[in-house]
PDB file of N, CA and C in Angstrom:
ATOM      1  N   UNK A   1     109.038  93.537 136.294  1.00  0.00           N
ATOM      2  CA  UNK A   1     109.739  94.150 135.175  1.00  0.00           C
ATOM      3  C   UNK A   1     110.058  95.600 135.520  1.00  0.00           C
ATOM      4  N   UNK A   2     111.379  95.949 135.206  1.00  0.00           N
ATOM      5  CA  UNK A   2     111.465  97.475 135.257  1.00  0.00           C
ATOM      6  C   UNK A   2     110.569  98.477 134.445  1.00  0.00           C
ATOM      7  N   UNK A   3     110.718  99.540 135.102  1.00  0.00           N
ATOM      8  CA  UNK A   3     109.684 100.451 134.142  1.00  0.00           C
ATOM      9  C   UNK A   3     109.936 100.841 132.879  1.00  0.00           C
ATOM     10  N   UNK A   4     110.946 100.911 132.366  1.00  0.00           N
ATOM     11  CA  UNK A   4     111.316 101.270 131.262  1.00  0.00           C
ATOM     12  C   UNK A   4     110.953 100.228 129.922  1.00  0.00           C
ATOM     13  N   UNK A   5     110.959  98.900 130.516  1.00  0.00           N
ATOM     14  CA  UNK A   5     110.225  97.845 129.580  1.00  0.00           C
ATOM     15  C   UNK A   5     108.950  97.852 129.712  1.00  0.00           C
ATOM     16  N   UNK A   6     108.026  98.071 130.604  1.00  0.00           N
ATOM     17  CA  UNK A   6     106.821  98.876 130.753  1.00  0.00           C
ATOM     18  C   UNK A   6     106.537  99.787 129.651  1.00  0.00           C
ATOM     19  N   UNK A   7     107.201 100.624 129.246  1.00  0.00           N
ATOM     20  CA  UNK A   7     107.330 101.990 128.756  1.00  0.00           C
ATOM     21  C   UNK A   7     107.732 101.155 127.373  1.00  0.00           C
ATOM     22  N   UNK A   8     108.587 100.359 127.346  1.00  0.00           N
ATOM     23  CA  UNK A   8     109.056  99.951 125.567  1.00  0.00           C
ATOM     24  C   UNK A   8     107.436  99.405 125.068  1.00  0.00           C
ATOM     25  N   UNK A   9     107.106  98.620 125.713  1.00  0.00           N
ATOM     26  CA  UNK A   9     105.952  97.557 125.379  1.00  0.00           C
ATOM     27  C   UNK A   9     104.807  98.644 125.045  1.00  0.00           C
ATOM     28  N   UNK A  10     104.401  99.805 126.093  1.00  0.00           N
ATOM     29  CA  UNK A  10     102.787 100.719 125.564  1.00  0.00           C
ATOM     30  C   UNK A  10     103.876 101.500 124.232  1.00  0.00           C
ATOM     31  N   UNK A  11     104.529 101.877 123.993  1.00  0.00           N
ATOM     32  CA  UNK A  11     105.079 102.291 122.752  1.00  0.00           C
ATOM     33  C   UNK A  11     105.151 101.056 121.543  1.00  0.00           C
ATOM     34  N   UNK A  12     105.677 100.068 121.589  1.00  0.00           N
ATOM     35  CA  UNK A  12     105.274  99.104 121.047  1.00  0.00           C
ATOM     36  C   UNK A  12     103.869  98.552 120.648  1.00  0.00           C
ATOM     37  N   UNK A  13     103.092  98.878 121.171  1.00  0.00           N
ATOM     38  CA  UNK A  13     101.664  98.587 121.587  1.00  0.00           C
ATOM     39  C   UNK A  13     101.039  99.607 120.623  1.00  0.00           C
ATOM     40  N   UNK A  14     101.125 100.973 121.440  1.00  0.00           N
ATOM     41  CA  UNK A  14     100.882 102.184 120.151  1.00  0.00           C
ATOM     42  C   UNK A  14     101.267 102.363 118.869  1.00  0.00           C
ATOM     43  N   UNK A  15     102.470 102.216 118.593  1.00  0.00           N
ATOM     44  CA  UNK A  15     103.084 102.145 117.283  1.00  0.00           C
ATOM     45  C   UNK A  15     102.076 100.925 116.649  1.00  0.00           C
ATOM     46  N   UNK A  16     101.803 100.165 116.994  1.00  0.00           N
ATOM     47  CA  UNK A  16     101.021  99.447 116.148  1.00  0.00           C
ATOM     48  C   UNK A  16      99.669  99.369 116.096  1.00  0.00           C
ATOM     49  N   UNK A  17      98.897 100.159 117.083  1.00  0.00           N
ATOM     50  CA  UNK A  17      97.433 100.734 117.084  1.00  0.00           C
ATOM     51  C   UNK A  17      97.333 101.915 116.197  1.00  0.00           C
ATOM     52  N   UNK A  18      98.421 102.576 116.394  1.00  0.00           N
ATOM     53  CA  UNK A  18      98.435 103.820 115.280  1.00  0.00           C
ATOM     54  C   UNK A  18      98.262 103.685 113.988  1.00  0.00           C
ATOM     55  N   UNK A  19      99.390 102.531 113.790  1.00  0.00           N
ATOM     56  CA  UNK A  19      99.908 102.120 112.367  1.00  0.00           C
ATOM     57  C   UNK A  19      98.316 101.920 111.781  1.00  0.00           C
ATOM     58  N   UNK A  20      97.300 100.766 112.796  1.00  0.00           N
ATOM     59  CA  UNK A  20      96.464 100.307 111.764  1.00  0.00           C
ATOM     60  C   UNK A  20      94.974 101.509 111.617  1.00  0.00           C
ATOM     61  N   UNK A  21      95.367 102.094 112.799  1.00  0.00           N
ATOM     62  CA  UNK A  21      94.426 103.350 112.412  1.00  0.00           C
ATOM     63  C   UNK A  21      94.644 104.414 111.277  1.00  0.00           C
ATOM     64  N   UNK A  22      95.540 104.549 111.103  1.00  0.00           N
ATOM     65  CA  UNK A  22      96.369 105.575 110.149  1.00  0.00           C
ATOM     66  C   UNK A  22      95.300 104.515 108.648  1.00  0.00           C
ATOM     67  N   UNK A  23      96.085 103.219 108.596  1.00  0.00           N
ATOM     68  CA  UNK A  23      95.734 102.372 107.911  1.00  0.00           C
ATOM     69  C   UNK A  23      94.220 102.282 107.143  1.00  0.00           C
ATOM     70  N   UNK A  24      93.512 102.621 108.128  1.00  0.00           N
ATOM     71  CA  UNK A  24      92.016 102.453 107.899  1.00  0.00           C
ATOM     72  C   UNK A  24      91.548 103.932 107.604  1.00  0.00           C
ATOM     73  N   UNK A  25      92.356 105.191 108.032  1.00  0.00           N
ATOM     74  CA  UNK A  25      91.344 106.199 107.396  1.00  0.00           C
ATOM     75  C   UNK A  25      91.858 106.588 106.286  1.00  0.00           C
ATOM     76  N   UNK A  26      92.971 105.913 105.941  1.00  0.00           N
ATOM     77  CA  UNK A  26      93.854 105.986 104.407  1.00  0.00           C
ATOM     78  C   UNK A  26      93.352 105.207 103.323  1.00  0.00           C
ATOM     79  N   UNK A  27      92.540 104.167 103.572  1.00  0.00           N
ATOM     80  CA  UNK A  27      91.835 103.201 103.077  1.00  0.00           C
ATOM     81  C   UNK A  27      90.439 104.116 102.169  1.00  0.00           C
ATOM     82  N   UNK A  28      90.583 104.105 100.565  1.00  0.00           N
ATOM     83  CA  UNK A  28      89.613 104.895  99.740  1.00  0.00           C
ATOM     84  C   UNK A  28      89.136 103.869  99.151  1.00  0.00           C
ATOM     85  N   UNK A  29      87.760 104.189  98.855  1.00  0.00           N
ATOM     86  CA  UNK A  29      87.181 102.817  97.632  1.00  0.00           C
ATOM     87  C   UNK A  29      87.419 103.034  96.362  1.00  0.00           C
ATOM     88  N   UNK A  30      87.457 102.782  95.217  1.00  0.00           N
ATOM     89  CA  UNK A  30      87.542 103.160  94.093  1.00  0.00           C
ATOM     90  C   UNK A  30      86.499 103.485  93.425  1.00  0.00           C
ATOM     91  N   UNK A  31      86.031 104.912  93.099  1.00  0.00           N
ATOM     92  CA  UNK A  31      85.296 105.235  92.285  1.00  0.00           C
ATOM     93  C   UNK A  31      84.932 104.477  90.840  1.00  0.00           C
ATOM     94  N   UNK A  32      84.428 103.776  90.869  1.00  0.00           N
ATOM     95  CA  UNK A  32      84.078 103.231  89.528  1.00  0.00           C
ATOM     96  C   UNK A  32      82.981 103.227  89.034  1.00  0.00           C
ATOM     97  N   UNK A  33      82.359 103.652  87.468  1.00  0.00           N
ATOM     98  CA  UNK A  33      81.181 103.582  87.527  1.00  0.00           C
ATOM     99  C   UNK A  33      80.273 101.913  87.253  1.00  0.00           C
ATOM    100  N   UNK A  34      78.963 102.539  86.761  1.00  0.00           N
ATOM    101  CA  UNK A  34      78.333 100.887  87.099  1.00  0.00           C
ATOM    102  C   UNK A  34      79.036  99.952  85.796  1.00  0.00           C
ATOM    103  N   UNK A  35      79.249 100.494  84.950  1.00  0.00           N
ATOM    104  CA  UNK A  35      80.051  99.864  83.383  1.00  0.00           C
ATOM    105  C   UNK A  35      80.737  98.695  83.891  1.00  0.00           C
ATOM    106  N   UNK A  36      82.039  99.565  84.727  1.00  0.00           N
ATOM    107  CA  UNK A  36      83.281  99.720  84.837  1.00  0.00           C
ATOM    108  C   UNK A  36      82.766  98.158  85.845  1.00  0.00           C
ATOM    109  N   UNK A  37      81.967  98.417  86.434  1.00  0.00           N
ATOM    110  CA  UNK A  37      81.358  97.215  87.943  1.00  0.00           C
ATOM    111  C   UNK A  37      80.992  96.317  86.705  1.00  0.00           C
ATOM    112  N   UNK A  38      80.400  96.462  86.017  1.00  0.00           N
ATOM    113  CA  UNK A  38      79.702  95.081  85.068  1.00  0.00           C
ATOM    114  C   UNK A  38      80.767  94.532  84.412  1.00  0.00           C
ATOM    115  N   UNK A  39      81.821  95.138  83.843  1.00  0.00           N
ATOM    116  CA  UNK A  39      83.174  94.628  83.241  1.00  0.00           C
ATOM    117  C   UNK A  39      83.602  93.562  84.054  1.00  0.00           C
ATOM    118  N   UNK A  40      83.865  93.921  85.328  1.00  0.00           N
ATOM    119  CA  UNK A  40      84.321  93.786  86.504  1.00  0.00           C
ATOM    120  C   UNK A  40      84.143  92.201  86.507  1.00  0.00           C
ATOM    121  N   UNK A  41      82.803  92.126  86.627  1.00  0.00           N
ATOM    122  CA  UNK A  41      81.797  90.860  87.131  1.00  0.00           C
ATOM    123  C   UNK A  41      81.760  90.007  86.283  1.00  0.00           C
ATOM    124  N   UNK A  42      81.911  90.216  84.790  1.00  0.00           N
ATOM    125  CA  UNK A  42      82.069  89.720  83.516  1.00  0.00           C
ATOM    126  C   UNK A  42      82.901  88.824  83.566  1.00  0.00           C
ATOM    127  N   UNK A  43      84.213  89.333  84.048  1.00  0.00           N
ATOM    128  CA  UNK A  43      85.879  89.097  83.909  1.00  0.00           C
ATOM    129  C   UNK A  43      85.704  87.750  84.808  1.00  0.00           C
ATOM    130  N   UNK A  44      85.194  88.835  86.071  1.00  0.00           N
ATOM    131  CA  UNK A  44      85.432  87.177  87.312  1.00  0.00           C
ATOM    132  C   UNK A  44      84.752  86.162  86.647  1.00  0.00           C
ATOM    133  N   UNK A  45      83.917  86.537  86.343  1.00  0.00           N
ATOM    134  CA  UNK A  45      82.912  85.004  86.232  1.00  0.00           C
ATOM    135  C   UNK A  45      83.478  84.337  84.881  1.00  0.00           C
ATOM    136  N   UNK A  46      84.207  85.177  84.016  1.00  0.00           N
ATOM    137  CA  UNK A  46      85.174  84.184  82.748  1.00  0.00           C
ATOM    138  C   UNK A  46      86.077  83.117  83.865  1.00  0.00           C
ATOM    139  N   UNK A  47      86.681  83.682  84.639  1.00  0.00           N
ATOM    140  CA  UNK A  47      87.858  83.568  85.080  1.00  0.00           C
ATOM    141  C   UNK A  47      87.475  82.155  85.949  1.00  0.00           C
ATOM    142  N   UNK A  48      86.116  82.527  86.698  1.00  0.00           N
ATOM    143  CA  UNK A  48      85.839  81.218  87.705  1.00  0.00           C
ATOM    144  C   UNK A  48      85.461  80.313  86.928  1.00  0.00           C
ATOM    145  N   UNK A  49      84.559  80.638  85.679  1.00  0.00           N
ATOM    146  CA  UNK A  49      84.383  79.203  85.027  1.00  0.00           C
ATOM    147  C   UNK A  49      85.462  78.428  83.934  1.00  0.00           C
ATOM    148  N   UNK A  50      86.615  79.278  83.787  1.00  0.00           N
ATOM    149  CA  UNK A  50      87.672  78.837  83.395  1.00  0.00           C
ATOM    150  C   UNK A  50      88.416  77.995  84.127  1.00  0.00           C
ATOM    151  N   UNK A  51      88.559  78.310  85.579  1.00  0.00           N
ATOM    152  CA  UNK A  51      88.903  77.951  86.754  1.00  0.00           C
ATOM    153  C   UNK A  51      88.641  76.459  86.953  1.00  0.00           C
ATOM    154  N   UNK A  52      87.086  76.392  86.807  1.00  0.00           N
ATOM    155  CA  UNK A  52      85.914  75.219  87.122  1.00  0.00           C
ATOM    156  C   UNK A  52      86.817  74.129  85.942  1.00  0.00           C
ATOM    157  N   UNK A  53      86.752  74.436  84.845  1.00  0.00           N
ATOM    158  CA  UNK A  53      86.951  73.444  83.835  1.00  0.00           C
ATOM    159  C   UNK A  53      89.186  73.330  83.545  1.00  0.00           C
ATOM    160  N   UNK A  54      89.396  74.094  84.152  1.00  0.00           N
ATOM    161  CA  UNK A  54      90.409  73.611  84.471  1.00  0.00           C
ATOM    162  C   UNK A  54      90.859  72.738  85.188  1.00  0.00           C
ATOM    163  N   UNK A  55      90.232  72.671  86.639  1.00  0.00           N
ATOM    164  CA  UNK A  55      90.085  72.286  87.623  1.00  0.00           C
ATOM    165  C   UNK A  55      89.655  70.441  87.620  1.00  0.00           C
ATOM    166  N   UNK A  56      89.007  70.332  86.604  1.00  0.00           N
ATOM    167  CA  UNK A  56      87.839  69.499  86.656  1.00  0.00           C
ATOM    168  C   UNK A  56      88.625  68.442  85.132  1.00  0.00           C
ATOM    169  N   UNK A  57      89.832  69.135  84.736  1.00  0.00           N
ATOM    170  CA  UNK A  57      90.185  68.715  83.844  1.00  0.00           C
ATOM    171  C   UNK A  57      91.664  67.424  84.416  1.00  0.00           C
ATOM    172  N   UNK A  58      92.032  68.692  85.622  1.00  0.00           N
ATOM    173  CA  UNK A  58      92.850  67.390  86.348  1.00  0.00           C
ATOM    174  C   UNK A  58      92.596  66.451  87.414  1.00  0.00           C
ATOM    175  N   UNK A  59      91.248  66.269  87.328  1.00  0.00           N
ATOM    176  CA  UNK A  59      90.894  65.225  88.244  1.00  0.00           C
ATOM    177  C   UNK A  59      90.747  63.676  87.457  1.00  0.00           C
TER     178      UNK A  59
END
């Protein structure tokens, strides 16, 4: 291969090592307090056992 496709490909290569590094130190958790976490957990677990008997309704 010529060098210049050499040269496209580690730019190609970088551009997308960058991208996901950039990616990951941009990445914040959400401050939430413990409430806000118990709401949270509340919801899912409506949601999965709604899920369950939905689920269980078209079989």
């Amino acid at each position: 291969m010529p060098w210049f496709a050499w040269l496209f490909l580690a730019l190609a290569f970088g551009s997308v090592a960058g991208s996901l590094l950039l990616l990951r130190d941009s990445a914040n958790k959400m401050p939430l307090s413990e409430e806000e976490l118990q709401r949270m957990r509340e919801r899912n677990a409506e949601l999965d056992a709604k899920k369950r008997l939905d689920d269980g309704e078209d079989e």
